[in-house]
PDB file of N, CA and C in Angstrom:
ATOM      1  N   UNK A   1       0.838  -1.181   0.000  1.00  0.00           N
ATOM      2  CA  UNK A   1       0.000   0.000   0.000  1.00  0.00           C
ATOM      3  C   UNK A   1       0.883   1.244   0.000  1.00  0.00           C
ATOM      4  N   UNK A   2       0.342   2.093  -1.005  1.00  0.00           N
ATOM      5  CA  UNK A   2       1.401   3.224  -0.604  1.00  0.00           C
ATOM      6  C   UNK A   2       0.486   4.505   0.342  1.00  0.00           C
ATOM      7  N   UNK A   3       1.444   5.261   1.436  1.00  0.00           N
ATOM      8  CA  UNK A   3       0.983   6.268   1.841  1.00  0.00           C
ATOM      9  C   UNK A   3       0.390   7.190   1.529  1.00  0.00           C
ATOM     10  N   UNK A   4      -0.493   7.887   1.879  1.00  0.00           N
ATOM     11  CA  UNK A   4      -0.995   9.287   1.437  1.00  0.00           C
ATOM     12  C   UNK A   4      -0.418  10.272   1.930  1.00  0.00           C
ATOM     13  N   UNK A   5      -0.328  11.185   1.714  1.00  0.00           N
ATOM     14  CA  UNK A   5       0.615  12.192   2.950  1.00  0.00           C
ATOM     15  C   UNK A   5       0.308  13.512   2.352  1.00  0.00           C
ATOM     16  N   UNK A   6      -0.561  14.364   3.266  1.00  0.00           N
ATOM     17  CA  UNK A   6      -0.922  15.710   3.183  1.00  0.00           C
ATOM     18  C   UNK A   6       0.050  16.498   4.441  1.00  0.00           C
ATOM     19  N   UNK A   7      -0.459  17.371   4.341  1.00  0.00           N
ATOM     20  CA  UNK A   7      -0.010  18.348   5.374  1.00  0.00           C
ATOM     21  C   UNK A   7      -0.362  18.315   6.630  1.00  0.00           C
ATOM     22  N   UNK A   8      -1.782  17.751   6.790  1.00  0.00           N
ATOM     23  CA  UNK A   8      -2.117  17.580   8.219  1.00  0.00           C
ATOM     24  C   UNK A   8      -2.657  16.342   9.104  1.00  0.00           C
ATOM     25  N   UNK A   9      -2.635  15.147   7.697  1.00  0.00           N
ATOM     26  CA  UNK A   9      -3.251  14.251   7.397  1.00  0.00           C
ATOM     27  C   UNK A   9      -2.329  12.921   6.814  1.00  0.00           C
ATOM     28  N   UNK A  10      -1.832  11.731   7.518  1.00  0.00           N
ATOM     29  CA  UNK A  10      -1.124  10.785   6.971  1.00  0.00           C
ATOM     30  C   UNK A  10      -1.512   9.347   6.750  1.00  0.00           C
ATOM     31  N   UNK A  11      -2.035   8.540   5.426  1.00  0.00           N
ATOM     32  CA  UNK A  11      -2.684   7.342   5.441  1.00  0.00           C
ATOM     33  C   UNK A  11      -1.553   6.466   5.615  1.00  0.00           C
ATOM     34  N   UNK A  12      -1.333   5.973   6.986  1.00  0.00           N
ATOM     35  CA  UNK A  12      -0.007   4.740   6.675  1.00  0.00           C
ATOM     36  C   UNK A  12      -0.489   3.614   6.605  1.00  0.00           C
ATOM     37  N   UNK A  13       0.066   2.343   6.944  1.00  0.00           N
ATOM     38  CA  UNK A  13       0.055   1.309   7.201  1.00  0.00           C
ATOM     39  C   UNK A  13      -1.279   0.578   8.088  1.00  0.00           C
ATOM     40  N   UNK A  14      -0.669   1.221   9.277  1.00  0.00           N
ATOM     41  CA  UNK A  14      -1.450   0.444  10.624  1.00  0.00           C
ATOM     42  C   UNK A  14      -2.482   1.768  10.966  1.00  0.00           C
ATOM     43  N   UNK A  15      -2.534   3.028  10.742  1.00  0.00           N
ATOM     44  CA  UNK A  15      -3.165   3.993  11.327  1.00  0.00           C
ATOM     45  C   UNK A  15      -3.419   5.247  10.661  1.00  0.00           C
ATOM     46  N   UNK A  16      -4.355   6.172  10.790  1.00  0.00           N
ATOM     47  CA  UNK A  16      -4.650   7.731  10.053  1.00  0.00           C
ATOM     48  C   UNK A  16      -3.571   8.314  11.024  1.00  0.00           C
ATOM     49  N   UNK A  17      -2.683   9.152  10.660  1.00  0.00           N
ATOM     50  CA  UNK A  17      -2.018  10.307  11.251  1.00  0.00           C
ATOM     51  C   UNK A  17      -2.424  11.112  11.304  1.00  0.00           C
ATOM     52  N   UNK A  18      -2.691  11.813  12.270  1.00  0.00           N
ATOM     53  CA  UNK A  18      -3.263  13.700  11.988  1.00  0.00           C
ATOM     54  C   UNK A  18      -2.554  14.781  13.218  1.00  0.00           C
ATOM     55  N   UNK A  19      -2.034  15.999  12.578  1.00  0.00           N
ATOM     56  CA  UNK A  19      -2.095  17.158  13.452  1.00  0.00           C
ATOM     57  C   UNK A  19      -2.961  17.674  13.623  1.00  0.00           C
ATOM     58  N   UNK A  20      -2.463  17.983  15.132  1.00  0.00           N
ATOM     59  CA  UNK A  20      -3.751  18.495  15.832  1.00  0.00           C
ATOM     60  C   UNK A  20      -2.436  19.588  16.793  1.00  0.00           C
ATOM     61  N   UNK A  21      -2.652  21.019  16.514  1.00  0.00           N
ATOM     62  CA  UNK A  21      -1.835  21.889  16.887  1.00  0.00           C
ATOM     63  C   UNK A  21      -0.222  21.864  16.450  1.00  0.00           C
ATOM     64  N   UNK A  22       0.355  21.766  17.732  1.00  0.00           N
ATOM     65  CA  UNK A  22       1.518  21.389  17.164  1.00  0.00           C
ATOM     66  C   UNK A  22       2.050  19.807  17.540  1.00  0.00           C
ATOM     67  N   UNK A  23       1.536  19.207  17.544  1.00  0.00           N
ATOM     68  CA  UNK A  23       1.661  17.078  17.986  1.00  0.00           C
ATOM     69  C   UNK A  23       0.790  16.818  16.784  1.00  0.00           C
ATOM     70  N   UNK A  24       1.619  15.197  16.286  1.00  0.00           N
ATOM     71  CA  UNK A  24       0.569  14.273  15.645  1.00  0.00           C
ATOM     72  C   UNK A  24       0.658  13.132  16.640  1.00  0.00           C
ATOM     73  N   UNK A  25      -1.155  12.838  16.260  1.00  0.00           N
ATOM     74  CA  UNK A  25      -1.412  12.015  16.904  1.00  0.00           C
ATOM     75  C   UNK A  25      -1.517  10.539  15.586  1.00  0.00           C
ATOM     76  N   UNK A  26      -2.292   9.646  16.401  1.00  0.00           N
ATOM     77  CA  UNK A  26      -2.180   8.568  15.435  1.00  0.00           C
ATOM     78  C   UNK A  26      -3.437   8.075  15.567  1.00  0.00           C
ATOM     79  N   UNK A  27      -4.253   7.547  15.020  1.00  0.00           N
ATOM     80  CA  UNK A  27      -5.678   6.856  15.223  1.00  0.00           C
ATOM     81  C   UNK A  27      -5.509   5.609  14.298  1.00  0.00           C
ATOM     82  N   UNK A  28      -5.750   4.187  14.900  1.00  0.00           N
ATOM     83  CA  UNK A  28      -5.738   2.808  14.568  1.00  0.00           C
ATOM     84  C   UNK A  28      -6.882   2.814  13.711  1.00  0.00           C
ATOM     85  N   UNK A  29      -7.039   2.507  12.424  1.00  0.00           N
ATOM     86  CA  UNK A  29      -8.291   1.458  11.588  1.00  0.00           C
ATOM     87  C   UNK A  29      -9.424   1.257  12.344  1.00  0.00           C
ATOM     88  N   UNK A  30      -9.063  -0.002  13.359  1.00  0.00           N
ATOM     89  CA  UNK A  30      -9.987  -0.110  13.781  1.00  0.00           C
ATOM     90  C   UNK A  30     -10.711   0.639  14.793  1.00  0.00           C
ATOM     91  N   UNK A  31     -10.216   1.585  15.324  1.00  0.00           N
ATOM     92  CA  UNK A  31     -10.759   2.829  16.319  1.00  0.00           C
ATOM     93  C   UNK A  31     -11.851   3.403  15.441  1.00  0.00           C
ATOM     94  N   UNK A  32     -12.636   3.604  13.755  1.00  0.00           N
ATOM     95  CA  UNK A  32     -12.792   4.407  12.847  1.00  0.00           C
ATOM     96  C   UNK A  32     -13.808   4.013  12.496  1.00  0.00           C
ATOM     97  N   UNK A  33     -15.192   4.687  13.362  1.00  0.00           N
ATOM     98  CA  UNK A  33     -16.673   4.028  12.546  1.00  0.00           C
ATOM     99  C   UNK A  33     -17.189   4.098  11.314  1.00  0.00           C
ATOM    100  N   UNK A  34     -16.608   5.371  11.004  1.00  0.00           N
ATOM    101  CA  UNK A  34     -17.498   6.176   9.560  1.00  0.00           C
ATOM    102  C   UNK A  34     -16.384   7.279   9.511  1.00  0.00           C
ATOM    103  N   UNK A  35     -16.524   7.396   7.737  1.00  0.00           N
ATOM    104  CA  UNK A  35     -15.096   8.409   7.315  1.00  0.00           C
ATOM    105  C   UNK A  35     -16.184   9.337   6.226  1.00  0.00           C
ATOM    106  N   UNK A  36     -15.876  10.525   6.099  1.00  0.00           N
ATOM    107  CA  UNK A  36     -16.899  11.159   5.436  1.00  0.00           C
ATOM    108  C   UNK A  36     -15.901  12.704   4.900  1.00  0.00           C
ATOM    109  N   UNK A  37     -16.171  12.845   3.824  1.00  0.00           N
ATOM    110  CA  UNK A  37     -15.776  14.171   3.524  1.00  0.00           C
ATOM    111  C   UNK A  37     -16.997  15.639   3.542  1.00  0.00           C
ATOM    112  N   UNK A  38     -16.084  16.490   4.197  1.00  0.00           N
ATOM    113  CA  UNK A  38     -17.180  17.996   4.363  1.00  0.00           C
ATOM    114  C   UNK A  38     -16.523  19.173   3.343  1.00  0.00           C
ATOM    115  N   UNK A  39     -17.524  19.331   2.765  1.00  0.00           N
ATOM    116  CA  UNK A  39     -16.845  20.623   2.036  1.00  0.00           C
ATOM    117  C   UNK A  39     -17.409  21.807   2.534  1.00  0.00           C
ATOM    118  N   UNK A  40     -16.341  23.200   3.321  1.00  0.00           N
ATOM    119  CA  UNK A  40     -17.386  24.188   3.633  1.00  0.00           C
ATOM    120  C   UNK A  40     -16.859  25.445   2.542  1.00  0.00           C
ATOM    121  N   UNK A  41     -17.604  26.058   2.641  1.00  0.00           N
ATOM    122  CA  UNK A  41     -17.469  27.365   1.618  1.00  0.00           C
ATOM    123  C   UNK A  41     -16.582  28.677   2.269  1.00  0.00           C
ATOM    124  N   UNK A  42     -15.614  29.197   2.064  1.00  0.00           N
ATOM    125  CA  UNK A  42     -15.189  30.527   2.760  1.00  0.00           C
ATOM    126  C   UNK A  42     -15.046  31.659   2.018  1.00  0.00           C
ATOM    127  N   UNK A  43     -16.211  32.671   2.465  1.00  0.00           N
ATOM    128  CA  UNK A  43     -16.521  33.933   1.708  1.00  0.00           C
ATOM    129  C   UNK A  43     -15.041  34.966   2.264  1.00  0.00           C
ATOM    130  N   UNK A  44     -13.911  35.769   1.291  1.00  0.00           N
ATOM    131  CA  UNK A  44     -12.930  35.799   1.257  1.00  0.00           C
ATOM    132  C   UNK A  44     -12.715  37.356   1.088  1.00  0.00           C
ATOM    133  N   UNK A  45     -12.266  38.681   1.412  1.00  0.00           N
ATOM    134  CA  UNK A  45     -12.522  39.552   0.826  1.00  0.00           C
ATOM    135  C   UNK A  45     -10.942  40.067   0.397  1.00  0.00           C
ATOM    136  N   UNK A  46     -11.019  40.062  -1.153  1.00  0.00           N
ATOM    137  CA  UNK A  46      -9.679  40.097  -1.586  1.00  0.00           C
ATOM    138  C   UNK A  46      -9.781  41.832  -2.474  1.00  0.00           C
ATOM    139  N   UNK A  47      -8.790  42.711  -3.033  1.00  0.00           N
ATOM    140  CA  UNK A  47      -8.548  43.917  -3.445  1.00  0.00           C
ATOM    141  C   UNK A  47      -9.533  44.202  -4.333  1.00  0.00           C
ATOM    142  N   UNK A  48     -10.115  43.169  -4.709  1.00  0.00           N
ATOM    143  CA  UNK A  48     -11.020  43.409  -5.872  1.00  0.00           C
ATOM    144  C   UNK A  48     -12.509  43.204  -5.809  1.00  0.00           C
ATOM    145  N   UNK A  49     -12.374  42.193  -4.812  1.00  0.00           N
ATOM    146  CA  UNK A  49     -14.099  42.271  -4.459  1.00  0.00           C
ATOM    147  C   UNK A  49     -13.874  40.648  -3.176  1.00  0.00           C
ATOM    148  N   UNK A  50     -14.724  40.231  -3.728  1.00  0.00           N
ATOM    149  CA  UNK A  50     -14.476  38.874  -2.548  1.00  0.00           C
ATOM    150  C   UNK A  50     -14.427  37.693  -3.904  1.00  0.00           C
ATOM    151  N   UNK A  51     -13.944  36.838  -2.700  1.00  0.00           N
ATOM    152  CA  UNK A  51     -13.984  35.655  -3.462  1.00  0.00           C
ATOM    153  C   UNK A  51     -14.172  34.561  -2.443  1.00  0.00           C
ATOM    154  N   UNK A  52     -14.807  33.340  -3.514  1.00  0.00           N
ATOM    155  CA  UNK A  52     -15.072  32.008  -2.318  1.00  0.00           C
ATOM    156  C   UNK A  52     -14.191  30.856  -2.494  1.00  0.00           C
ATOM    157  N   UNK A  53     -13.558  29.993  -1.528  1.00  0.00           N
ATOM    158  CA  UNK A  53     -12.662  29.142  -1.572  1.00  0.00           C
ATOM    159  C   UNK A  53     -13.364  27.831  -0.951  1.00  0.00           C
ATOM    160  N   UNK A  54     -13.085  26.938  -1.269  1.00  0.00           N
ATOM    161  CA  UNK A  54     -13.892  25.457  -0.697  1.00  0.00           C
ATOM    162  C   UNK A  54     -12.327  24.946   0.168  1.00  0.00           C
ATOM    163  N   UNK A  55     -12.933  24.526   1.286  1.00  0.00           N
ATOM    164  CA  UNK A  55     -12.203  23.689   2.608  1.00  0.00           C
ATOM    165  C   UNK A  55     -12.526  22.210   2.494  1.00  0.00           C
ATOM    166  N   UNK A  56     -11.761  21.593   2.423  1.00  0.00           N
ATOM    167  CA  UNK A  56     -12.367  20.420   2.338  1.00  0.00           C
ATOM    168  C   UNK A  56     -11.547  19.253   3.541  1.00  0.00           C
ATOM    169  N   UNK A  57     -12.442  18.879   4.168  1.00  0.00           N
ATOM    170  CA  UNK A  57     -12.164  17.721   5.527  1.00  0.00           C
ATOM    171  C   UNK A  57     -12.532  16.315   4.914  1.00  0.00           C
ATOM    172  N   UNK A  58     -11.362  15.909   5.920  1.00  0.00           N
ATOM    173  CA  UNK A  58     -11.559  14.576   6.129  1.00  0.00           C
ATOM    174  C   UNK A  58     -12.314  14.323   7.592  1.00  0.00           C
ATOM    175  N   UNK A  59     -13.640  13.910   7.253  1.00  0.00           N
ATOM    176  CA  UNK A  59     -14.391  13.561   8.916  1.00  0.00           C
ATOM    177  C   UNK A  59     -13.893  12.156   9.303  1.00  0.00           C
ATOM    178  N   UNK A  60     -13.253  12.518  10.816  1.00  0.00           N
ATOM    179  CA  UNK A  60     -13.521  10.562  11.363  1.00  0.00           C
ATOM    180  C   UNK A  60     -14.483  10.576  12.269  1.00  0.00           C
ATOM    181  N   UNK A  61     -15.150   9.485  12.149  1.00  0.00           N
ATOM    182  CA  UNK A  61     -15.810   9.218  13.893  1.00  0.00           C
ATOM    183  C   UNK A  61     -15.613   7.808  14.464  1.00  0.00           C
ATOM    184  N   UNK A  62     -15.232   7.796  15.903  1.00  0.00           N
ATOM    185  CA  UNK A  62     -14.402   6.912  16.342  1.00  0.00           C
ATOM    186  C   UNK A  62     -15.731   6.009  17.147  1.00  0.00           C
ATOM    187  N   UNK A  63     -15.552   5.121  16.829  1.00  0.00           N
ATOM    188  CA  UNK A  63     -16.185   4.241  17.950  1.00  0.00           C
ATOM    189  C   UNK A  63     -16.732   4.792  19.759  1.00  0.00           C
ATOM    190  N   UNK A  64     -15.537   5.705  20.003  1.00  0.00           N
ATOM    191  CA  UNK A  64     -16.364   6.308  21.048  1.00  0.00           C
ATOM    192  C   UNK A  64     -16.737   7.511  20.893  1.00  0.00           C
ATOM    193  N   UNK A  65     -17.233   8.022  19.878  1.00  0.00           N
ATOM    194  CA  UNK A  65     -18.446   8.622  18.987  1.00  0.00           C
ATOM    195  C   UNK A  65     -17.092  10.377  19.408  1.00  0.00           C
ATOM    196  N   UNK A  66     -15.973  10.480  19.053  1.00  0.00           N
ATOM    197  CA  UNK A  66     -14.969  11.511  18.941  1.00  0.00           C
ATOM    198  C   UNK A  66     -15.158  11.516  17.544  1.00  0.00           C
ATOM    199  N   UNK A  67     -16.057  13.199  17.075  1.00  0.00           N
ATOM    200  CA  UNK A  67     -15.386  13.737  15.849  1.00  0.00           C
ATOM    201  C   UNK A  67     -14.433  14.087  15.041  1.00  0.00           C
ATOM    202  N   UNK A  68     -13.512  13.920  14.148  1.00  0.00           N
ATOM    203  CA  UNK A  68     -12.285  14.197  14.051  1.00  0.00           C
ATOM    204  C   UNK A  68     -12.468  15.243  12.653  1.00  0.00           C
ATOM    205  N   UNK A  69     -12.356  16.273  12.826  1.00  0.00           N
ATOM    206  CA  UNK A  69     -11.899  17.168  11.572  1.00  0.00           C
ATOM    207  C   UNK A  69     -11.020  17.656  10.838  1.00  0.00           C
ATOM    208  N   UNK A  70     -10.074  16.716  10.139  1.00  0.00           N
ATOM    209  CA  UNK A  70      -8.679  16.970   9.701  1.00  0.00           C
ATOM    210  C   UNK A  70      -8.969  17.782   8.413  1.00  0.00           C
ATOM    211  N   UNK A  71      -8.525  18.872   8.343  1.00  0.00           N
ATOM    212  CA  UNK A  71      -8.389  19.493   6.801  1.00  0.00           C
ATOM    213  C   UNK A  71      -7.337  19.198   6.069  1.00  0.00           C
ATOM    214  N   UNK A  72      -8.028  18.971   4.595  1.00  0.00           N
ATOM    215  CA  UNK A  72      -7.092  18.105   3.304  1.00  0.00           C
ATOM    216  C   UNK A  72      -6.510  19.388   2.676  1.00  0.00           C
ATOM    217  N   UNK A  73      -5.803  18.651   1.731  1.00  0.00           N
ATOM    218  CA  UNK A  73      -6.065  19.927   0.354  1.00  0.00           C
ATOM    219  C   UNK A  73      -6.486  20.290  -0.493  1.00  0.00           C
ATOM    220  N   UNK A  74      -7.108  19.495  -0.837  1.00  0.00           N
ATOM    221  CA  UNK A  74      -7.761  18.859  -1.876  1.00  0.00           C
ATOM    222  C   UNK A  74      -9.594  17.834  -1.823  1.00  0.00           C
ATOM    223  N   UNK A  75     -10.026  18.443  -2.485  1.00  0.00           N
ATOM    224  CA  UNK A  75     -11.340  17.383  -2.799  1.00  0.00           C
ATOM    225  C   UNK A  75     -10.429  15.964  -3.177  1.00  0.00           C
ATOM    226  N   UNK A  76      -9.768  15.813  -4.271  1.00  0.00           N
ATOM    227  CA  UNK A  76      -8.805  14.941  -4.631  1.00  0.00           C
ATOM    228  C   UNK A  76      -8.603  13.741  -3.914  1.00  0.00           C
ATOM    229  N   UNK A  77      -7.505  14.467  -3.026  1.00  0.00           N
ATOM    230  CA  UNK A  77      -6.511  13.994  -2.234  1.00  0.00           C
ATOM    231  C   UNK A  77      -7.649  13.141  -1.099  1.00  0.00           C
ATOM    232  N   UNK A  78      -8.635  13.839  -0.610  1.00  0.00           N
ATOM    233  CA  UNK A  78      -9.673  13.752   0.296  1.00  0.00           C
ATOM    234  C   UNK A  78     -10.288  12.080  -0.443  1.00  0.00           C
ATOM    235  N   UNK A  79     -10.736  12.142  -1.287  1.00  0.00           N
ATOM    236  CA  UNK A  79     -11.316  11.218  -1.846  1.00  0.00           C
ATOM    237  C   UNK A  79     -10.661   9.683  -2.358  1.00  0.00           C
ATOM    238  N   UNK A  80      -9.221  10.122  -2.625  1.00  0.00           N
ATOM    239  CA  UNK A  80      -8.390   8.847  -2.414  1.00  0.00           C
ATOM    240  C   UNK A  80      -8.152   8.327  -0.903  1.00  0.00           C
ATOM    241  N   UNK A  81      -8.058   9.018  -0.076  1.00  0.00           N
ATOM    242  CA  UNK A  81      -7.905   9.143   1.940  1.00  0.00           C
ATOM    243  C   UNK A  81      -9.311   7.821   1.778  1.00  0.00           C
ATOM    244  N   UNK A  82     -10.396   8.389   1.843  1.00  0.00           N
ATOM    245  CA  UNK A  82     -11.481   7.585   1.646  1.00  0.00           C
ATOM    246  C   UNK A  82     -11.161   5.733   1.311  1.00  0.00           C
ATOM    247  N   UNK A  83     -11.336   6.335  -0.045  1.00  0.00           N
ATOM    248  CA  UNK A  83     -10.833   5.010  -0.928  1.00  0.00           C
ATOM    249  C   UNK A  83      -9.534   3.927   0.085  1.00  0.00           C
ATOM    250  N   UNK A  84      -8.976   4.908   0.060  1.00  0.00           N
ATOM    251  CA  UNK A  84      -7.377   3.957   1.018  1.00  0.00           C
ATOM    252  C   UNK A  84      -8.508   3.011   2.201  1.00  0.00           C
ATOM    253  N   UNK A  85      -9.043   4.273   2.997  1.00  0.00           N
ATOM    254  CA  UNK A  85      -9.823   3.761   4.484  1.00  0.00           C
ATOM    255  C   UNK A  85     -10.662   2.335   4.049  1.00  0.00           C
ATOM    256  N   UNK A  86     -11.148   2.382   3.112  1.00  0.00           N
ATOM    257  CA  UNK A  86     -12.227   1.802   3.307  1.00  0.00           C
ATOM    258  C   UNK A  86     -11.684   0.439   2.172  1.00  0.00           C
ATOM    259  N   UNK A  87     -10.666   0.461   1.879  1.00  0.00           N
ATOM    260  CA  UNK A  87      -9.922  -0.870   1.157  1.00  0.00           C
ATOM    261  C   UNK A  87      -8.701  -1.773   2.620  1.00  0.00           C
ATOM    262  N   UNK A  88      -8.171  -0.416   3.534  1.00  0.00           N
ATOM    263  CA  UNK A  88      -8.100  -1.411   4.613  1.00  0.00           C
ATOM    264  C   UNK A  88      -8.333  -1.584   5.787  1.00  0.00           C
ATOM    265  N   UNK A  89     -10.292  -1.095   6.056  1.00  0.00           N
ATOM    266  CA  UNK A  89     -10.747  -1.372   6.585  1.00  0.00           C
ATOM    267  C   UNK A  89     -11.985  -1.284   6.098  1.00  0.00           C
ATOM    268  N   UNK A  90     -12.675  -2.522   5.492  1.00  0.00           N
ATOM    269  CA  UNK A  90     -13.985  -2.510   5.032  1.00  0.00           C
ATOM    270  C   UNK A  90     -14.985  -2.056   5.800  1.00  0.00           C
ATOM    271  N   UNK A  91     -15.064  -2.534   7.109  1.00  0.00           N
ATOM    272  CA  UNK A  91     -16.293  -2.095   8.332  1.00  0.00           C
ATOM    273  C   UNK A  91     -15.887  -0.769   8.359  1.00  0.00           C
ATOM    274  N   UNK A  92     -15.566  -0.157   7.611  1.00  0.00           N
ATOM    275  CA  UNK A  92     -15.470   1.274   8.139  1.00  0.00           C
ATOM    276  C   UNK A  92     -16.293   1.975   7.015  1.00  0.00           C
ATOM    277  N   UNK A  93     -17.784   2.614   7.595  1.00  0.00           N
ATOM    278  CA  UNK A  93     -19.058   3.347   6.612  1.00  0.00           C
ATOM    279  C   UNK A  93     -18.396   4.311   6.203  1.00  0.00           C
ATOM    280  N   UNK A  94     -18.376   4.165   4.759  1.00  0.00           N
ATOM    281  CA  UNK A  94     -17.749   5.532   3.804  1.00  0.00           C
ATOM    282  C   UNK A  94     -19.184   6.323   3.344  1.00  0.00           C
ATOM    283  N   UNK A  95     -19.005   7.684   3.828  1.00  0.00           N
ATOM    284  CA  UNK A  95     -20.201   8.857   3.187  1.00  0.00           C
ATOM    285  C   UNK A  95     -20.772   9.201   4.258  1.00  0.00           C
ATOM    286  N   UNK A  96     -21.703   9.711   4.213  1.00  0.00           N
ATOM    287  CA  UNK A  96     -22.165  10.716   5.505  1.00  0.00           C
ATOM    288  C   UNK A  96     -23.682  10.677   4.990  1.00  0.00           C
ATOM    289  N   UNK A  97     -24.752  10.425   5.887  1.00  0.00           N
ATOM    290  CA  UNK A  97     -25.855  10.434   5.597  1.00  0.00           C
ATOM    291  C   UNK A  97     -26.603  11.394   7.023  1.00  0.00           C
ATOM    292  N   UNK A  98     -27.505  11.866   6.504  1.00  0.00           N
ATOM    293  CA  UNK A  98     -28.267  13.000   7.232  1.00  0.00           C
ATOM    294  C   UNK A  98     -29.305  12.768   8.321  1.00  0.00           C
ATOM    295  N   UNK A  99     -29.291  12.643   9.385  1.00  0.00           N
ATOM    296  CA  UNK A  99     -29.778  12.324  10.454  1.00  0.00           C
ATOM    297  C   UNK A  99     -30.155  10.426  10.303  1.00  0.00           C
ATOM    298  N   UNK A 100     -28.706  10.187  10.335  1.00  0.00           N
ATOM    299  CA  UNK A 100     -28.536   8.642  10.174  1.00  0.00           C
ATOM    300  C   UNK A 100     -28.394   8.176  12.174  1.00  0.00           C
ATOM    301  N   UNK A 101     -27.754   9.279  13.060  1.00  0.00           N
ATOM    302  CA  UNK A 101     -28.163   8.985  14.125  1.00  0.00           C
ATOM    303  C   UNK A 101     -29.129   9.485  14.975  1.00  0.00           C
ATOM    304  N   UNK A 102     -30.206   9.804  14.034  1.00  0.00           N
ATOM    305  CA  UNK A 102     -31.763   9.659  15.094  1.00  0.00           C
ATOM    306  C   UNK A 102     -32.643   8.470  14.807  1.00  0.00           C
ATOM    307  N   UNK A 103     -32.728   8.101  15.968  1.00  0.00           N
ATOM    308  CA  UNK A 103     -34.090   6.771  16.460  1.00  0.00           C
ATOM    309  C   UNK A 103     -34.970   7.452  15.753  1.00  0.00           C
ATOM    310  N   UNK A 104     -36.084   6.541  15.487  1.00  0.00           N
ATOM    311  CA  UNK A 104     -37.554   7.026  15.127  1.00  0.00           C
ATOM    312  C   UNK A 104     -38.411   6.381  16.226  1.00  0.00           C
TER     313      UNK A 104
END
């Protein structure tokens, strides 16, 4: 398997890498319920008028229900992260669905 390796964000072997300030931490496969990408919008005001830029995250959520919001660089890059997760660790729900944790 080869690595992914962003800036804040590392797909290795055994675990997701991520900074978080100035430490990386490490999160195991199997710690990793559901992996989901967020894209948010940032209204920008540049010399000429504004402009909008897209952010794009990598979401984890861990078995003991810890959000993780790592920012990528890329939609791209984000979407292979995915792909990697979920080839080596199948039980792990790829996509994000909308009030998937409310009871009825």
């Amino acid at each position: 398997m080869n690595n992914i390796i962003d800036k804040k964000v590392r797909i290795t072997e055994q675990s997701v890498e991520y900074r978080k300030a100035f430490k990386w931490h490490s999160l195991p496969y199997t710690e990793i319920m559901q992996a989901y990408m967020r894209i948010e919008e940032v209204n920008s005001k540049v010399c000429c008028g504004t402009a909008n830029f897209d952010m794009h995250f990598l979401m984890l959520k861990t078995h003991s229900d810890e959000l993780l919001k790592i920012p990528v660089s890329s939609r791209v890059l984000t979407e292979r992260m995915l792909e990697s997760l979920h080839t080596i660790n199948p039980e792990i729900k790829i996509g994000y669905k909308k009030n998937a944790d409310k009871k009825d």
